[in-house]
C-alpha atoms as a PDB file:
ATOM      1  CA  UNK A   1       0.000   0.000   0.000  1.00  0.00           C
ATOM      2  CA  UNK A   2       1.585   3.347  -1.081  1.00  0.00           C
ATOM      3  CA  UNK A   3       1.398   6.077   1.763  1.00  0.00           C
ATOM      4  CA  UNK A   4      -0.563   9.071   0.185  1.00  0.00           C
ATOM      5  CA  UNK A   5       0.551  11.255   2.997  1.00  0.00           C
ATOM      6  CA  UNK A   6       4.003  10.486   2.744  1.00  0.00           C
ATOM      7  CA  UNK A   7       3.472  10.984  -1.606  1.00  0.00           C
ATOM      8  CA  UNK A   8       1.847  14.800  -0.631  1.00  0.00           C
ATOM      9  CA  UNK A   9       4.482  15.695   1.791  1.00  0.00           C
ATOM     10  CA  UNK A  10       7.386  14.369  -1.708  1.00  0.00           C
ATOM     11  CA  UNK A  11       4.646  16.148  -3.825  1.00  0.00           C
ATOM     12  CA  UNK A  12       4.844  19.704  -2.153  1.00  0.00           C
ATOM     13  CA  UNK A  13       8.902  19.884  -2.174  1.00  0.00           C
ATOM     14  CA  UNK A  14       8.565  18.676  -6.116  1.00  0.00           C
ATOM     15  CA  UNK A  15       6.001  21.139  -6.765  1.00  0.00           C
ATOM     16  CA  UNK A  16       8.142  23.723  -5.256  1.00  0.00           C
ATOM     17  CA  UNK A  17      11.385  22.484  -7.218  1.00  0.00           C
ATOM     18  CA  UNK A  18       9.133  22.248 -10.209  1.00  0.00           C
ATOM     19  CA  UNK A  19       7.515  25.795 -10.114  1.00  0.00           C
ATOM     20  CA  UNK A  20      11.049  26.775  -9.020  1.00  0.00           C
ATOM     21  CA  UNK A  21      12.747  26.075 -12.259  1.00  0.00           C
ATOM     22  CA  UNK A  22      14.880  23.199  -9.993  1.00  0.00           C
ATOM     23  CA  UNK A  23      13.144  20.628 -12.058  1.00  0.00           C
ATOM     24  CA  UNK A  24      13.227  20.308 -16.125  1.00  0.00           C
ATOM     25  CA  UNK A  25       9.956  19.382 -17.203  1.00  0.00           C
ATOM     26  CA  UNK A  26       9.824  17.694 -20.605  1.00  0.00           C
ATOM     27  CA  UNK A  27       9.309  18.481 -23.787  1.00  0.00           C
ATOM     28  CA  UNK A  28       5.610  17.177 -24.232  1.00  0.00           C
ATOM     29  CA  UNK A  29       4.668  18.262 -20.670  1.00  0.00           C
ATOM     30  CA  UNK A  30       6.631  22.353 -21.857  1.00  0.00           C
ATOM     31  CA  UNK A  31       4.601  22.421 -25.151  1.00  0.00           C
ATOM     32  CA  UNK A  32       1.054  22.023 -23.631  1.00  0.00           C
ATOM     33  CA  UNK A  33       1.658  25.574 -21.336  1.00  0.00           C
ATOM     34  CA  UNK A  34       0.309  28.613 -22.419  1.00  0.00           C
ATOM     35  CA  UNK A  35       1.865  31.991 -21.634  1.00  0.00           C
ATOM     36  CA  UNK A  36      -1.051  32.269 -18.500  1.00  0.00           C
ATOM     37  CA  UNK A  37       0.126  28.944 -17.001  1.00  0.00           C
ATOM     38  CA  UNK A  38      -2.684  27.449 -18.815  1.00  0.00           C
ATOM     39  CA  UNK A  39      -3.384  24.271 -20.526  1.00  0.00           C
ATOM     40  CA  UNK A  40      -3.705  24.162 -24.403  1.00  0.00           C
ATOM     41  CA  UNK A  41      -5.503  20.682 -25.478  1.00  0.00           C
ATOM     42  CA  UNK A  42      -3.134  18.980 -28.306  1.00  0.00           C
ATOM     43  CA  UNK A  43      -4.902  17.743 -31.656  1.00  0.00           C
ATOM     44  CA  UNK A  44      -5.665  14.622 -31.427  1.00  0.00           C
ATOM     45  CA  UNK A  45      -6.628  14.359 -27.656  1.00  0.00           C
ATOM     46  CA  UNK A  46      -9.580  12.135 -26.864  1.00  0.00           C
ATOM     47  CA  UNK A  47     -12.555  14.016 -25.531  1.00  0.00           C
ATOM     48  CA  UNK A  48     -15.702  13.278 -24.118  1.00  0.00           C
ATOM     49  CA  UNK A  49     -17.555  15.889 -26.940  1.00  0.00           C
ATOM     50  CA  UNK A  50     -20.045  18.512 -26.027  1.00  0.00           C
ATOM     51  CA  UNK A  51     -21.726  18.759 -23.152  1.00  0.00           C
ATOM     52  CA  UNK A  52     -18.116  18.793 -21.490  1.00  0.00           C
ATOM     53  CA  UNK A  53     -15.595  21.861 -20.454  1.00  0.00           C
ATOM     54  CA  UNK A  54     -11.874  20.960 -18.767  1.00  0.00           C
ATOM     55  CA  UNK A  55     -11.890  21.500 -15.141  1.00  0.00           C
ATOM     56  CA  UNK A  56      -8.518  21.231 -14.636  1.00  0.00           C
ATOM     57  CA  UNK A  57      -5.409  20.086 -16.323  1.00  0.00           C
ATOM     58  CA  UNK A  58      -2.475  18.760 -14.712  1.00  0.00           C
ATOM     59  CA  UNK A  59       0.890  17.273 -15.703  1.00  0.00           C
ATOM     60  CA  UNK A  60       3.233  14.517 -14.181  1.00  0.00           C
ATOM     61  CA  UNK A  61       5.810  15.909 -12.013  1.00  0.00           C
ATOM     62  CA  UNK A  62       6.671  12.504 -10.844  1.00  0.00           C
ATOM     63  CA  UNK A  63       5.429   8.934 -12.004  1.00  0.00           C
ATOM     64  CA  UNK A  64       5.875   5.164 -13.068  1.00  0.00           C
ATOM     65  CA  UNK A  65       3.832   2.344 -14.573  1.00  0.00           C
ATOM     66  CA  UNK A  66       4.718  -0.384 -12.911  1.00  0.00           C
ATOM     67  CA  UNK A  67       4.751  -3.738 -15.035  1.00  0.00           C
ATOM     68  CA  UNK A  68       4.799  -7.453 -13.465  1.00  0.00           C
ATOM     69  CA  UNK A  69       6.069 -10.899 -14.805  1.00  0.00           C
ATOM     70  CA  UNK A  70       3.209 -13.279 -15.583  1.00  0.00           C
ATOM     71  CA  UNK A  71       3.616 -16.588 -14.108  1.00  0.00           C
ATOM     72  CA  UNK A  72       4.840 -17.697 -17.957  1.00  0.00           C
ATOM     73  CA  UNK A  73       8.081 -15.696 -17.483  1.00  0.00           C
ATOM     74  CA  UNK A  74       6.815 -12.670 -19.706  1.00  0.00           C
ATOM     75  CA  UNK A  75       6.028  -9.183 -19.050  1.00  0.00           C
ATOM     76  CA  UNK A  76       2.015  -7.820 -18.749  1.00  0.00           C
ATOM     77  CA  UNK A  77       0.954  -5.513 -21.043  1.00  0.00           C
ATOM     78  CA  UNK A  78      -0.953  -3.651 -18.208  1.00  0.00           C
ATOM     79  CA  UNK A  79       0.431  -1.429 -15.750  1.00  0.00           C
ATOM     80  CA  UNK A  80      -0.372  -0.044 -12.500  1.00  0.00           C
ATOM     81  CA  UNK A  81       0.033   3.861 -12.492  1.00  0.00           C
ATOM     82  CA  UNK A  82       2.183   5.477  -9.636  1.00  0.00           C
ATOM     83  CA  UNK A  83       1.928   9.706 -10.003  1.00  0.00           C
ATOM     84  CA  UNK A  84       2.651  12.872  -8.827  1.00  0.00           C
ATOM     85  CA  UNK A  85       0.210  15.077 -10.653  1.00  0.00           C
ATOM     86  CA  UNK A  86       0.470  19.143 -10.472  1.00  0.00           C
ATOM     87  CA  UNK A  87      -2.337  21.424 -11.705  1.00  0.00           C
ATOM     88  CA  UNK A  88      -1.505  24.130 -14.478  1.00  0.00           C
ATOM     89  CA  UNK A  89      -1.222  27.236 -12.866  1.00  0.00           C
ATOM     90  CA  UNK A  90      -1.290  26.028  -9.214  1.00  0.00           C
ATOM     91  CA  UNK A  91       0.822  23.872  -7.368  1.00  0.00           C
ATOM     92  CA  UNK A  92      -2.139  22.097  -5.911  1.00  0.00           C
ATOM     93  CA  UNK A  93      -1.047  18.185  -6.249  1.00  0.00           C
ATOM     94  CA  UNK A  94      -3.121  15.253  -6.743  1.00  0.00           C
ATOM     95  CA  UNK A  95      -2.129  11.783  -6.691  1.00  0.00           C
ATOM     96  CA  UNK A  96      -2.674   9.038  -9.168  1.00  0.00           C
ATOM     97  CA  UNK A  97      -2.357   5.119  -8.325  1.00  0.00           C
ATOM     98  CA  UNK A  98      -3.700   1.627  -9.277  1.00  0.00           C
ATOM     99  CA  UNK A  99      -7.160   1.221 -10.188  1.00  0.00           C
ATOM    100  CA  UNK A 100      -6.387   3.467 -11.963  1.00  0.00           C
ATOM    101  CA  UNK A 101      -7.855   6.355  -9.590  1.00  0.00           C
ATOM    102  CA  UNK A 102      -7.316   9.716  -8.196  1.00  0.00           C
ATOM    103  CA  UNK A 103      -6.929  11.490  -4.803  1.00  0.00           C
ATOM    104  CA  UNK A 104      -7.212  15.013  -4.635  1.00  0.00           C
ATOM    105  CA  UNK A 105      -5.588  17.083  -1.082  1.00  0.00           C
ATOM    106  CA  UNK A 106      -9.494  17.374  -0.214  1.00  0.00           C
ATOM    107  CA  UNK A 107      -9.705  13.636   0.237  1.00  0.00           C
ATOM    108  CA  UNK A 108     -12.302  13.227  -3.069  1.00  0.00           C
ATOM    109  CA  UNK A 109     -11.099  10.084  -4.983  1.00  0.00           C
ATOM    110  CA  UNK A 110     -12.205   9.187  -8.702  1.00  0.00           C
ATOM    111  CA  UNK A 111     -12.095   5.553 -10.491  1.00  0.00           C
ATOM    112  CA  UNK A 112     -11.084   5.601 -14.122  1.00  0.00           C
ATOM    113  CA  UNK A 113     -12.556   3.277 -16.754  1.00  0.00           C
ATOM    114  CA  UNK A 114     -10.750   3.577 -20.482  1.00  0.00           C
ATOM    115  CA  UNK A 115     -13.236   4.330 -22.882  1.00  0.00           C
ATOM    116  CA  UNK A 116     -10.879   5.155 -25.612  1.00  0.00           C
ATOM    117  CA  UNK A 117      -7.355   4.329 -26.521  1.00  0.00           C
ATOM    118  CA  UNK A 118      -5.108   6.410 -28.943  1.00  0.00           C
ATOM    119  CA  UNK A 119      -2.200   4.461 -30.062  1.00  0.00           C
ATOM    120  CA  UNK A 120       1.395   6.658 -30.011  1.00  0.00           C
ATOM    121  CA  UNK A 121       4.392   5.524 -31.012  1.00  0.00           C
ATOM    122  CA  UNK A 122       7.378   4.865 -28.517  1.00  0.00           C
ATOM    123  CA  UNK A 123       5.390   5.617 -25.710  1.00  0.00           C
ATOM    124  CA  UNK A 124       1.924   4.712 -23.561  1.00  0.00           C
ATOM    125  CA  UNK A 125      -1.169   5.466 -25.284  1.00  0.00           C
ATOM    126  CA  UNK A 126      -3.527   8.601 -25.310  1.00  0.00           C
ATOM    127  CA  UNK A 127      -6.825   7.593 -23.187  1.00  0.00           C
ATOM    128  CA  UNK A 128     -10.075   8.944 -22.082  1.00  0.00           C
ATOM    129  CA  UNK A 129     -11.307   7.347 -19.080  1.00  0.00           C
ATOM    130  CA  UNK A 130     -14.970   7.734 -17.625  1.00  0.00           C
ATOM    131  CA  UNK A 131     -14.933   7.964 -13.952  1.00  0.00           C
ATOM    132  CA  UNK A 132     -17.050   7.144 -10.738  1.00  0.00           C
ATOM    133  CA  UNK A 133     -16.691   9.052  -7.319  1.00  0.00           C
ATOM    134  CA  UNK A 134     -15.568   6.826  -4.659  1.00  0.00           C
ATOM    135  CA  UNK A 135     -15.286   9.285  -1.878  1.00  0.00           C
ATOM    136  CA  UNK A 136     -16.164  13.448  -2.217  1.00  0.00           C
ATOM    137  CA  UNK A 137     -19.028  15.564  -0.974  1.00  0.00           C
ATOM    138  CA  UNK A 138     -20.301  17.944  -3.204  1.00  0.00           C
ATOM    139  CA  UNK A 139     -17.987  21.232  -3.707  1.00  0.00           C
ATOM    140  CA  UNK A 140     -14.309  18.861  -3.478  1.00  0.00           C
ATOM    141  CA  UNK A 141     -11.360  18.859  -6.505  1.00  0.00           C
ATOM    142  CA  UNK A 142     -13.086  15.472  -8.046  1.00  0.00           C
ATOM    143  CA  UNK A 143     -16.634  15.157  -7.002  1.00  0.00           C
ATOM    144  CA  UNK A 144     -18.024  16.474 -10.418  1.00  0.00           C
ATOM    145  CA  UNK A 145     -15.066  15.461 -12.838  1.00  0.00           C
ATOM    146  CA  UNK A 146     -16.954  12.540 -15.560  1.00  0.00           C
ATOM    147  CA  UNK A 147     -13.777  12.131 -18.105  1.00  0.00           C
ATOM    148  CA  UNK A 148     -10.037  12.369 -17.816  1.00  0.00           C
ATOM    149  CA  UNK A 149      -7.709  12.257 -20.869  1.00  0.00           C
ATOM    150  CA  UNK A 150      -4.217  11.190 -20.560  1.00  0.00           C
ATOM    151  CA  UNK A 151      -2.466  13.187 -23.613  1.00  0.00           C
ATOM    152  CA  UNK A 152       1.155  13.897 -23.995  1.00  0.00           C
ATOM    153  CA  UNK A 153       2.963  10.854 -22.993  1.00  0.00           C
ATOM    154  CA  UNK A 154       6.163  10.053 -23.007  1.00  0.00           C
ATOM    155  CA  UNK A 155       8.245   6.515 -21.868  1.00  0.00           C
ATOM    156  CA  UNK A 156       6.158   4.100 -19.954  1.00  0.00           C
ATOM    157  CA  UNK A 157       6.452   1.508 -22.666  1.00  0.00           C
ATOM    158  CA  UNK A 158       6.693  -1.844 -20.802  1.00  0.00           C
ATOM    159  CA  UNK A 159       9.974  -3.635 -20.653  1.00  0.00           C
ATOM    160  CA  UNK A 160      10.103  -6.956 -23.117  1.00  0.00           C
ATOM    161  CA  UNK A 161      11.930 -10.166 -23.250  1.00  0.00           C
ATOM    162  CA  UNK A 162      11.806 -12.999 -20.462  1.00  0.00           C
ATOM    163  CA  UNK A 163      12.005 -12.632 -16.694  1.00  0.00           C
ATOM    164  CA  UNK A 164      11.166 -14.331 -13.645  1.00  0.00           C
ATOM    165  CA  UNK A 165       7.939 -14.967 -12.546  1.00  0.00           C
ATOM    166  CA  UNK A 166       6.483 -12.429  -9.892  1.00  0.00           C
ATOM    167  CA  UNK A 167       9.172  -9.573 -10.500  1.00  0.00           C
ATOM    168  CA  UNK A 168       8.018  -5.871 -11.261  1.00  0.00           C
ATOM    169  CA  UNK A 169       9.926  -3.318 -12.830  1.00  0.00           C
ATOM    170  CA  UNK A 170       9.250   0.376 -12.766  1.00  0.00           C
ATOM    171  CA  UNK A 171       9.230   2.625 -16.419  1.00  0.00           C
ATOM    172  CA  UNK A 172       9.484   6.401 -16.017  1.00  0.00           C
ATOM    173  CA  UNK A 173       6.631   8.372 -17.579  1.00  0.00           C
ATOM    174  CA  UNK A 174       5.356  11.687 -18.023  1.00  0.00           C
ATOM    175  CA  UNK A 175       2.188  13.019 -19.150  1.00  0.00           C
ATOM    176  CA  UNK A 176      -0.377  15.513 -19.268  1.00  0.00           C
ATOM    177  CA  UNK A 177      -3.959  14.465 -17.421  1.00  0.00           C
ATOM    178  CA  UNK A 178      -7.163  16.615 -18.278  1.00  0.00           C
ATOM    179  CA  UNK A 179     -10.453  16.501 -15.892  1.00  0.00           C
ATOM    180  CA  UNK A 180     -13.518  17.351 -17.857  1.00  0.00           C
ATOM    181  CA  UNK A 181     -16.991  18.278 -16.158  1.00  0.00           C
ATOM    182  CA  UNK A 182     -20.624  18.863 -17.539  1.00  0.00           C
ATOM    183  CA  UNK A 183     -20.773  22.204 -18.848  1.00  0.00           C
END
């Protein structure tokens, strides 16, 4: 079990070395900013159409997909998320883990479902998930957010060849996660 607390606490002194300029954010993650600290959806990005406005956009300051060895000495082709989101424009964290789900600083927690998978090359796919609340009361971070889109990836592709049954390895990843709400 990861300890969210513990995550927050790593999350505010990365959001401070991020904001900073102590961090280098990469190149997908420095192309989606706008001159307001804003986000700037990239062509392409899976949406959940009209009806739908972003709430919030936020980009991986820290993460990994973690990948196990079947029991037939080969590597899954899922993967359990491990982030350190930021919000564009505030340095308001929120962190992502298996499930795949979200917790916000307010305590509200989402559950993603993909919906839609974009292929990209050399890296983890662009998604849109659907999500349920778990936990939020009306006003929190998540309790209204319906959609998230992972856009912008980069690394995270699983590792190939054999190994030994019951291992994990961690992949580096970055990415750019947008919450969409009814309009």
């Amino acid at each position: 079990m990861v300890d969210v607390k513990n995550m927050v606490r790593i999350g505010a002194v990365l959001v401070a070395a991020v904001l900073g300029g102590g961090l280098a954010v990469s190149p997908a993650q420095a192309a989606s900013k706008t001159s307001g600290g804003g986000f700037t959806l990239p062509a392409g990005a899976p949406t959940p159409g009209a009806g739908f406005k972003i709430k919030n956009a936020y980009r991986v300051a820290v993460g990994v997909q973690e990948y196990a060895c079947t029991d037939a000495g080969t590597w899954a082709t899922a993967s359990t998320p491990e982030a350190l989101l930021v919000r564009y424009g505030s340095p308001r964290p929120i962190y992502h883990y298996a499930g795949p789900r979200w917790r916000a600083l307010d305590g509200s927690i989402v559950l993603g479902a993909v919906a839609t998978r974009v292929p990209k090359d050399g890296t983890i796919p662009w998604l849109l998930l659907t999500t349920t609340v778990e936990k939020g009361r009306p006003g929190q971070e998540l309790t209204n957010v319906t959609h998230i889109s992972r856009v912008n990836t980069t690394g995270g592709v699983g590792p190939t060849g054999a190994c030994t049954a019951g291992t994990t390895q961690k992949v580096r990843y970055g990415a750019d996660y947008v919450f969409w709400a009814p309009v």
